[in-house]
Protein backbone atom coordinates (compact mmCIF):
# COMPACT_ATOMS: atom_id res chain seq x y z
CA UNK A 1 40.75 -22.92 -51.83
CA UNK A 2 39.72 -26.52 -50.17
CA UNK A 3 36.49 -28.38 -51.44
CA UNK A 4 33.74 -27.84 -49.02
CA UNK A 5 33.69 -31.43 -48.72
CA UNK A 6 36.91 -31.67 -46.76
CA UNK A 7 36.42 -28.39 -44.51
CA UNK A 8 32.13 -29.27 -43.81
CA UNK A 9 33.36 -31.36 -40.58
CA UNK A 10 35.88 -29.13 -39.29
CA UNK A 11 33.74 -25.55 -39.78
CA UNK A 12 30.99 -28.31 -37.88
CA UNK A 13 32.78 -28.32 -34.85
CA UNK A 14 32.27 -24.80 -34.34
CA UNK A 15 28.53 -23.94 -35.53
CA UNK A 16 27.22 -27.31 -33.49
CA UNK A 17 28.62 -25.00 -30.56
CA UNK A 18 26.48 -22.15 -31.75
CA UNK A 19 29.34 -19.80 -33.92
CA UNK A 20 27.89 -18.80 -36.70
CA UNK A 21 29.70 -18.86 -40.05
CA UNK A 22 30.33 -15.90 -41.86
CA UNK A 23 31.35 -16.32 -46.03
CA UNK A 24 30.58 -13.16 -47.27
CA UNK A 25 32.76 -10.01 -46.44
CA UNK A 26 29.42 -7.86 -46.49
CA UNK A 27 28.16 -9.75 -43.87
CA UNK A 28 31.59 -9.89 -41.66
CA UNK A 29 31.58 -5.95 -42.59
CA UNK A 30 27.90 -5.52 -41.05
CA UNK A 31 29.02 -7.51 -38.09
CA UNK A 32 32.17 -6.27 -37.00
CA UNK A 33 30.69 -2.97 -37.20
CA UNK A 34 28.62 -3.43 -34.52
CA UNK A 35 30.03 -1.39 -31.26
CA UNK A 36 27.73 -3.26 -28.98
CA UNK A 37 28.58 -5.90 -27.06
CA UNK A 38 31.35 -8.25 -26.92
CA UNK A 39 31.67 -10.95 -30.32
CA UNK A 40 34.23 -13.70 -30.46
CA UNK A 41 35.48 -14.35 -34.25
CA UNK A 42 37.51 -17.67 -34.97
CA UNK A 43 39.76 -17.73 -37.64
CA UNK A 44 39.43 -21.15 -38.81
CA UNK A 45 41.83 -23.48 -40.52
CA UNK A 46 42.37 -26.82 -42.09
CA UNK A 47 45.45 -27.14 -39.77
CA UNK A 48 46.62 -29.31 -37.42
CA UNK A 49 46.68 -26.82 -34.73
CA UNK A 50 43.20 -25.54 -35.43
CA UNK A 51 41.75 -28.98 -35.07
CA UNK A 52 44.06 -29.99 -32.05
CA UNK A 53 44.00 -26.92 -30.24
CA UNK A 54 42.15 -23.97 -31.52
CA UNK A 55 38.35 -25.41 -31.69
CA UNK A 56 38.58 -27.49 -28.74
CA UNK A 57 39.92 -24.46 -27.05
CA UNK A 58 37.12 -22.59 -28.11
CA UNK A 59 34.72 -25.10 -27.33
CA UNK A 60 35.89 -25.81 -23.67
CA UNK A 61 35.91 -22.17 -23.41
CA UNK A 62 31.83 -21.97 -23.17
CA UNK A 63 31.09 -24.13 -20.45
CA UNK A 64 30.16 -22.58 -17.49
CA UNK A 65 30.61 -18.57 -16.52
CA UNK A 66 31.14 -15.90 -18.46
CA UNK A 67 30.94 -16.04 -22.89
CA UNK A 68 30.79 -13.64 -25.44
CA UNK A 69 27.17 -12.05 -26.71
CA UNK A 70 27.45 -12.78 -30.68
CA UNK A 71 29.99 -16.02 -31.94
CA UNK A 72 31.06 -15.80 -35.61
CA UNK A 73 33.49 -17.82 -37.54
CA UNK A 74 35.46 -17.44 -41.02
CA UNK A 75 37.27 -20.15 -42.67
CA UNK A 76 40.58 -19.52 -44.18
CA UNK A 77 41.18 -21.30 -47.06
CA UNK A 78 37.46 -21.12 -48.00
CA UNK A 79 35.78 -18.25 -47.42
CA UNK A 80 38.48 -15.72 -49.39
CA UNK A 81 36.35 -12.50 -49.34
CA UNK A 82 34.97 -13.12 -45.54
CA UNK A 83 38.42 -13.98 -43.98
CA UNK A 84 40.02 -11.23 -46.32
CA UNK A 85 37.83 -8.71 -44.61
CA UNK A 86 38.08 -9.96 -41.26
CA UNK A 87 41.67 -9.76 -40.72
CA UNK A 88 41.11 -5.93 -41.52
CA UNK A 89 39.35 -5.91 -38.39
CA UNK A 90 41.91 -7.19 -36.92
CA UNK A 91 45.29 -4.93 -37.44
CA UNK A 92 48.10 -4.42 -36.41
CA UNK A 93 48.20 -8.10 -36.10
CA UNK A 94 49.50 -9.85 -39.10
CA UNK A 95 47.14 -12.38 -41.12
CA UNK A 96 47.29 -15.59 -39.17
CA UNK A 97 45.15 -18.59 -39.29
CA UNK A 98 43.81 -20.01 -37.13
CA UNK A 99 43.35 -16.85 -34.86
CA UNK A 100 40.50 -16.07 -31.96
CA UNK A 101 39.51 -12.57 -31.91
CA UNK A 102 37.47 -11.02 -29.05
CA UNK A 103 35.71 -7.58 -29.95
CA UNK A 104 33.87 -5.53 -27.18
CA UNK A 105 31.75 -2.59 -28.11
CA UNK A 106 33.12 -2.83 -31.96
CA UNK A 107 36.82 -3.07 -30.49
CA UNK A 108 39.37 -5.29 -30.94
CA UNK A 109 40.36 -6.31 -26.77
CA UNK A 110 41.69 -9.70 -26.90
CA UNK A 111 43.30 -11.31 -29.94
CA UNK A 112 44.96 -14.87 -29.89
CA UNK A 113 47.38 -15.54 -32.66
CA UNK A 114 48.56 -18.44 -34.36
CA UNK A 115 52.35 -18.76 -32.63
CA UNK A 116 50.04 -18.67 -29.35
CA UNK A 117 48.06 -21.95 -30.51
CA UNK A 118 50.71 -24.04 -32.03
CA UNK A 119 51.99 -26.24 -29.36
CA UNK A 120 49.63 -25.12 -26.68
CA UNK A 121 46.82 -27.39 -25.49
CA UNK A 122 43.66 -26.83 -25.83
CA UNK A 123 42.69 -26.92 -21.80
CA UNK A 124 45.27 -23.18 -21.97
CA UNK A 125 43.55 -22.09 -24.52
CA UNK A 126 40.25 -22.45 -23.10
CA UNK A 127 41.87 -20.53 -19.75
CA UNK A 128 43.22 -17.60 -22.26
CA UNK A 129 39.60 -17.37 -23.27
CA UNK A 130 37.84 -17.47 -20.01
CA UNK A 131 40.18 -14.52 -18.76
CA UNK A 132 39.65 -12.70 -21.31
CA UNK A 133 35.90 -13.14 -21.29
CA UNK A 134 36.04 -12.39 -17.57
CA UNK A 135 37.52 -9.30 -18.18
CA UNK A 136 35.60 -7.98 -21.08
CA UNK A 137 32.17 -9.84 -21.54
């Protein structure tokens, strides 16, 4: 587990954009239960590629056109029993942090795993996203 201290400014990046974080797995549970609408869920991480690719993906992925209705967050690392019960939501993919998860009508549609963010820049990421929020949101 990491001191709050360290993770406050990375888990930051993400809420300032409006993703709310989730650190209970009662309230992932109560969320990802919810079959309407489309809801994005980061995986967060202390990583490398989470701060070089995986937020600013996310984040250049809400400009203009097309986002999902609900944005939640878990950190890895930090919030055991949340992320815990959010990678049940999201089988058969194995754990992997960071992740983005995109979830239409209580369905798991669009899921972006770690091997996918490694080594990609954010600017593809953001396009991943946008498709996928084209196609589903």
């Amino acid at each position: 587990m990491y001191p709050i201290e360290l993770v406050k400014p990375m888990a930051a990046e993400l809420t300032q954009l409006g993703v709310e974080s989730l650190s209970t797995a009662e309230s992932v549970e109560s969320i990802l239960d919810s079959d309407e609408g489309t809801t994005l869920l980061v995986v967060n991480s202390v990583c490398g590629c989470a701060a070089a690719n995986a937020r600013p993906g996310v984040a250049m992925s809400l400009g203009e056109g097309k986002r999902p209705d609900k944005m939640y967050t878990v950190f890895a690392g930090v919030d055991k029993a949340a992320t815990e019960k959010a990678r049940e939501y999201l089988h058969p993919y194995p754990p992997s942090s960071p992740s983005i998860a995109l979830f239409k009508d209580g369905r798991l549609v669009h899921f972006i795993e770690r091997h996918h963010i490694e080594g990609r820049p954010a600017d593809a990421i953001a396009s991943n996203l946008k498709m996928a929020y084209e196609r589903f949101c």
